[in-house]
Protein backbone atom coordinates (compact mmCIF):
# COMPACT_ATOMS: atom_id res chain seq x y z
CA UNK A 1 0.00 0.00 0.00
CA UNK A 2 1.48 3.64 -0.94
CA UNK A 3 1.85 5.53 2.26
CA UNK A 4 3.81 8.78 2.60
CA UNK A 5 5.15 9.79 6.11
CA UNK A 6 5.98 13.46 7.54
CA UNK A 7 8.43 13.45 10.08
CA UNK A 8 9.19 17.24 12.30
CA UNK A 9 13.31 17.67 12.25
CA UNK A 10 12.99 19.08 15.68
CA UNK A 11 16.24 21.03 17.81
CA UNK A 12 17.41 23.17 14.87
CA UNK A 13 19.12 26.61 16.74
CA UNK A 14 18.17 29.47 15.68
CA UNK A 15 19.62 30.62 12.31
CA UNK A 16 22.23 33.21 11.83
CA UNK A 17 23.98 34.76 8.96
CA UNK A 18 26.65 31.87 7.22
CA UNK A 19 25.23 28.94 9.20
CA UNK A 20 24.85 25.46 6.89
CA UNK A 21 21.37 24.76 6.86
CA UNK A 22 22.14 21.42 5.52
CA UNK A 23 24.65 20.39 8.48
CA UNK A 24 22.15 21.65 10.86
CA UNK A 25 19.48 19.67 9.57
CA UNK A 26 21.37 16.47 9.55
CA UNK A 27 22.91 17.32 13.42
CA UNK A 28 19.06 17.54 14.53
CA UNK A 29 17.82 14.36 12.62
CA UNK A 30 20.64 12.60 14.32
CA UNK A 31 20.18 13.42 17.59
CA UNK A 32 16.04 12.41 16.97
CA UNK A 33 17.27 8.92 15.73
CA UNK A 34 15.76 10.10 12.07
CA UNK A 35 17.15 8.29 9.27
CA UNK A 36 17.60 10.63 5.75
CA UNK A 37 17.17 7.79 3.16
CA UNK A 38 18.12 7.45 -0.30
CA UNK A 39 14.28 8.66 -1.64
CA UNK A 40 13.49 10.51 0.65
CA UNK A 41 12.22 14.83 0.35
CA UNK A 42 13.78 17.31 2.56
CA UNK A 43 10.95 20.43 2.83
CA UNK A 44 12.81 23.63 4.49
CA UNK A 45 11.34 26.60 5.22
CA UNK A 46 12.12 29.63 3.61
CA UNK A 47 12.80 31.97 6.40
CA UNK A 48 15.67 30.05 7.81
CA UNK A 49 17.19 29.89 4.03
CA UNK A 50 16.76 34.22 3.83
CA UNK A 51 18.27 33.88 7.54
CA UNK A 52 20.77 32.10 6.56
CA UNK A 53 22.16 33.79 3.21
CA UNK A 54 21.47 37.20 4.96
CA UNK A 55 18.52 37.81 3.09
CA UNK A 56 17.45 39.84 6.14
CA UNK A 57 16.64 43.73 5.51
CA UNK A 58 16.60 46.37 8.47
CA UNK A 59 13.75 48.75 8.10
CA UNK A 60 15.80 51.77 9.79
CA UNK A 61 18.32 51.61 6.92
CA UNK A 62 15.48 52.03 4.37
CA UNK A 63 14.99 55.31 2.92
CA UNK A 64 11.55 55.13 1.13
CA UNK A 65 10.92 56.40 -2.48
CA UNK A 66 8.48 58.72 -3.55
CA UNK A 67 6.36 55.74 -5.27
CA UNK A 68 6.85 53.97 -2.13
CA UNK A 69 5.53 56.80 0.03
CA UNK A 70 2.56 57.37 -2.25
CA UNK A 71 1.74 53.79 -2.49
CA UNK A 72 1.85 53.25 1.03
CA UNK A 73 -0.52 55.77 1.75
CA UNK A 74 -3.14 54.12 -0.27
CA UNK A 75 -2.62 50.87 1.68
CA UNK A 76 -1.98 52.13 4.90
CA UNK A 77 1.66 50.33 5.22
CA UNK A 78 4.74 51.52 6.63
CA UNK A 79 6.29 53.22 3.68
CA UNK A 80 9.89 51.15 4.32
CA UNK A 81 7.98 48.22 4.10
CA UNK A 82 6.51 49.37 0.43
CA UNK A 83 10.11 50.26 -0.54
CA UNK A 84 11.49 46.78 -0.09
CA UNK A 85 8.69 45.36 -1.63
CA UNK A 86 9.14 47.47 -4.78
CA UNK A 87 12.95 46.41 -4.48
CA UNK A 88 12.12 42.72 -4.56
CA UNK A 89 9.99 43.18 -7.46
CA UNK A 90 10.18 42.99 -11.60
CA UNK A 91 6.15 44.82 -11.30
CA UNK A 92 3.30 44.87 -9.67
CA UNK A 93 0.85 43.24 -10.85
CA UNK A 94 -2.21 44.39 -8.73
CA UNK A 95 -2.36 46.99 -6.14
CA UNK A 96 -5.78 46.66 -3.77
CA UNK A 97 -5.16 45.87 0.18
CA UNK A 98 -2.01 43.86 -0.40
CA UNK A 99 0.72 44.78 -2.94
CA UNK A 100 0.80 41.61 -5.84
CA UNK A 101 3.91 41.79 -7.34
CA UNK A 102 6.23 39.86 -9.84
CA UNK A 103 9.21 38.93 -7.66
CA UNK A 104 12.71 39.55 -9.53
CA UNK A 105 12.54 35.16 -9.35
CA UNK A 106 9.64 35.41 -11.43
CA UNK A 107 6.77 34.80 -8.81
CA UNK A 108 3.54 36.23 -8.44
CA UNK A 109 2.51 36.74 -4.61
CA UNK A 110 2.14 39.06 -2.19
CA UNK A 111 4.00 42.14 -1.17
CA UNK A 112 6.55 40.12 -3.00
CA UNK A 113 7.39 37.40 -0.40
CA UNK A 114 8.99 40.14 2.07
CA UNK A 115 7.49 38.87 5.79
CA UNK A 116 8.04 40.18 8.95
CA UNK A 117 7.22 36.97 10.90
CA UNK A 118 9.92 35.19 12.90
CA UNK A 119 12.59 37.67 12.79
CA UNK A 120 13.26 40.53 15.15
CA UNK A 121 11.49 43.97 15.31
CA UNK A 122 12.60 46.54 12.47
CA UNK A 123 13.49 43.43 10.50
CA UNK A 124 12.18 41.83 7.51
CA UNK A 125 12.97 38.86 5.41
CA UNK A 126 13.30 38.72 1.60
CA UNK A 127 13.18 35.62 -0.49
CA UNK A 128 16.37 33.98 -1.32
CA UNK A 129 17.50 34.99 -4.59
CA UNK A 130 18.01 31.57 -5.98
CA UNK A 131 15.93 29.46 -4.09
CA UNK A 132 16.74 26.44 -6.21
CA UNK A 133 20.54 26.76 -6.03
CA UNK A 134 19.82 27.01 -2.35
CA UNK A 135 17.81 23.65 -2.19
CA UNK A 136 20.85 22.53 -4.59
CA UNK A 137 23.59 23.57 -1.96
CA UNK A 138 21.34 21.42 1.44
CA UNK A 139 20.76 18.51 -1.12
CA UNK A 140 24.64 18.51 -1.86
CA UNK A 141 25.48 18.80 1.94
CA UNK A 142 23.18 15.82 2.66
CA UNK A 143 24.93 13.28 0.92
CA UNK A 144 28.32 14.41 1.50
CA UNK A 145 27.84 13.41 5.33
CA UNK A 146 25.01 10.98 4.94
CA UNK A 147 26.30 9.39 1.39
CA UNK A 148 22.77 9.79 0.17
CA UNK A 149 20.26 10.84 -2.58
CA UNK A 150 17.38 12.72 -1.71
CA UNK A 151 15.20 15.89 -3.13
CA UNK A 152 14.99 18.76 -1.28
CA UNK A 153 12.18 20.97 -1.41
CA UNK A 154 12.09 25.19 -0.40
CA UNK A 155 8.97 26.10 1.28
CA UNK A 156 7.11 29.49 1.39
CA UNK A 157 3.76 30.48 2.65
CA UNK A 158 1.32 32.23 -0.19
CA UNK A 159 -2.26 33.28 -0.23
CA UNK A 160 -4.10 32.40 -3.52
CA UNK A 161 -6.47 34.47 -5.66
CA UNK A 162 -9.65 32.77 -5.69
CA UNK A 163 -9.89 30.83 -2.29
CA UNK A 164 -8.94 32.01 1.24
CA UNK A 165 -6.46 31.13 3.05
CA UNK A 166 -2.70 30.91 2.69
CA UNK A 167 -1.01 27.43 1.83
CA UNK A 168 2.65 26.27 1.51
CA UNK A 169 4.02 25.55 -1.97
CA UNK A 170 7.66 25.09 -3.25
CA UNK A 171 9.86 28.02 -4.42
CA UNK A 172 12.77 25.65 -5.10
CA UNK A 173 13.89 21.96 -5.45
CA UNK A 174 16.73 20.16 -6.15
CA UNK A 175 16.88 16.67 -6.88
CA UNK A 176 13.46 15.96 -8.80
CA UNK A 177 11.22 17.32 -11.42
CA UNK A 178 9.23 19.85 -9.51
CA UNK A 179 6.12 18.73 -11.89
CA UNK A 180 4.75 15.79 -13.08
CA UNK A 181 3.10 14.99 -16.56
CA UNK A 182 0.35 12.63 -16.72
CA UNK A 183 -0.23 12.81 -20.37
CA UNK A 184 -0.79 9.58 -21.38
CA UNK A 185 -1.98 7.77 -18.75
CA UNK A 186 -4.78 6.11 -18.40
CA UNK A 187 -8.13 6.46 -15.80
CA UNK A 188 -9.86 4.07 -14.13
CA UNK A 189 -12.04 3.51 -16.99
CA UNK A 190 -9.05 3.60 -19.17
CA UNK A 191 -9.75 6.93 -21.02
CA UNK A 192 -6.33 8.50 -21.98
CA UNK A 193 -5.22 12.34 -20.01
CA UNK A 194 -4.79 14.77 -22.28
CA UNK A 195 -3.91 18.01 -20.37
CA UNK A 196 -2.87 16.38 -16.69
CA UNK A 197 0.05 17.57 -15.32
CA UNK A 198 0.33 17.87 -11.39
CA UNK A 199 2.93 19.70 -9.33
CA UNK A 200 4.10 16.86 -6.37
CA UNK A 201 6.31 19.96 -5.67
CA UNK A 202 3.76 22.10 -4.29
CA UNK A 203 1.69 18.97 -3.06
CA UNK A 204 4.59 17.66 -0.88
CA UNK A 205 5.06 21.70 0.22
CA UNK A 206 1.47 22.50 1.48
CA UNK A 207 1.72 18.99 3.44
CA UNK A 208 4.75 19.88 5.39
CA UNK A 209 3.73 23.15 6.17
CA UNK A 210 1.07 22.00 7.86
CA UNK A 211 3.88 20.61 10.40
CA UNK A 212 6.01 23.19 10.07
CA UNK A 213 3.13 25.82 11.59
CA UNK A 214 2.66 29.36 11.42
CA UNK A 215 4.04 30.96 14.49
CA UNK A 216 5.69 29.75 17.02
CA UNK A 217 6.09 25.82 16.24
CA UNK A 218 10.23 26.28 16.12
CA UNK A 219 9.70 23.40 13.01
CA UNK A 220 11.46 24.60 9.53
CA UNK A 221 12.30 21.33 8.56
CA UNK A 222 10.30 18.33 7.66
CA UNK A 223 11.36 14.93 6.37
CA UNK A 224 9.40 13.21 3.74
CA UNK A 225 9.10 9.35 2.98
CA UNK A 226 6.95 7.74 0.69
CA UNK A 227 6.87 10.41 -2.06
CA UNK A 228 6.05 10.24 -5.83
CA UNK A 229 8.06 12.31 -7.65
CA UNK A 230 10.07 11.54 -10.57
CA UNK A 231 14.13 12.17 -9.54
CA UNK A 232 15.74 14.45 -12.36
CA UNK A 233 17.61 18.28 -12.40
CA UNK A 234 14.34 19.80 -12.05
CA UNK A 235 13.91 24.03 -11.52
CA UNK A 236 10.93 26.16 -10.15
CA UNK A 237 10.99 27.83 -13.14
CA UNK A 238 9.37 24.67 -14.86
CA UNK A 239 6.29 25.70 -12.46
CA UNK A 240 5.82 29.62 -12.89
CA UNK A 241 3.62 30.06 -16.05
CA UNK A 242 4.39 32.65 -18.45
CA UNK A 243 2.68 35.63 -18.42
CA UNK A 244 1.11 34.99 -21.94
CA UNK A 245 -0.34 32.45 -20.93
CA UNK A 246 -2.18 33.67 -17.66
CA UNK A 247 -5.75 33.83 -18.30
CA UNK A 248 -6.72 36.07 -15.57
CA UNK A 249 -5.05 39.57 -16.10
């Protein structure tokens, strides 16, 4: 029977500036008696990754633009906060209550991924600014000291447009082909797909968020077993659609 397991990587410190993420992540599954397996997913969460690279902005230092000042008067937002935002970002894409941006990775989401959760006050995080070479650099660090082959997945929190609530999906991966192309298959009644393609990226993403928490869980790390996903040099990239082909602007 296909099962897939979740597993909390619990004791990781608290992340500063140069710290390994993937030596601290094997140094806390050790000392829980978790095995990393040759198969096996690796979901991190993005904070400690921004944490980690330094991707950590001070609001004092941040001298707001005009367009930042205006915009954050329509919003009623700290005006610092708007210039970061407009920092991170290629455009905005919609400007009502939240700021939607296009991220300078290419995503769509709000006030371009910059959160002030979990770090300390007058602080912000950015996104990494190659998520997937950062999932690249943990995967690589795993099997030096474990002599294993796993996937590992970044994590970040997003709302979505049409449904409320936020959910986890993956802003980077290394190790496996973030998507997954059904075309071809076959149904239960043995019809062929013609346009299925599903994301176990995302899927494996919103699951171990749900461990991971919100707040004040201490969890950025989760440990997958049991996953489909098909192993390959896979990129985020493969997941963003292009913008002429979004129906809904």
């Amino acid at each position: 029977m296909l099962s897939v397991q979740l597993f909390a990587i619990i004791g990781i410190p608290m992340v500063k500036r140069g710290d390994d993420i993937g030596e601290l992540i094997v140094a806390a599954a050790e000392k829980q008696h978790l095995r990393i397996e040759d198969g096996d997913v690796l979901a991190v969460a993005q904070t400690i990754i921004s944490k980690a690279e330094g991707e950590i902005v001070d609001l004092r230092t941040i001298t707001p633009s005009p367009r930042a000042i205006e915009i954050a008067k329509k919003i009623d937002k700290d005006p610092r906060m708007v210039e970061v935002i407009l920092q991170q970002s290629s455009e905005i894409v919609r400007l009502g209550h939240v700021i939607i941006t296009r991220t300078k990775q290419g995503f769509v989401c709000a006030n371009a991924g910059v959160d002030r959760s979990n770090v300390d006050h007058e602080h912000v995080t950015v996104l990494p600014s190659d998520p997937d070479a950062s999932a690249a650099k943990i995967r690589e660090t795993v099997k030096k000291r474990l002599g294993v082959d796993i996937a590992v997945i970044i994590t970040d929190t997003q709302g979505r447009p049409f449904r409320c609530g936020c959910i986890g999906l993956a802003i980077g991966v290394a190790g496996m082909k973030p998507l997954l192309d059904m075309r071809g298959w076959r149904d239960l009644y043995g019809k062929e797909l013609k346009v299925t393609v599903t994301c176990p990226a995302d899927s494996l993403a919103a699951a171990a968020v749900m461990i991971m928490g919100e707040s004040n869980e201490g969890i950025p790390a989760v440990l997958i077993k049991g996953a489909k996903y098909e192993k390959g040099n896979g990129t985020i990239c493969e997941v963003i659609r292009a913008p002429e082909l979004d129906l809904f602007r």
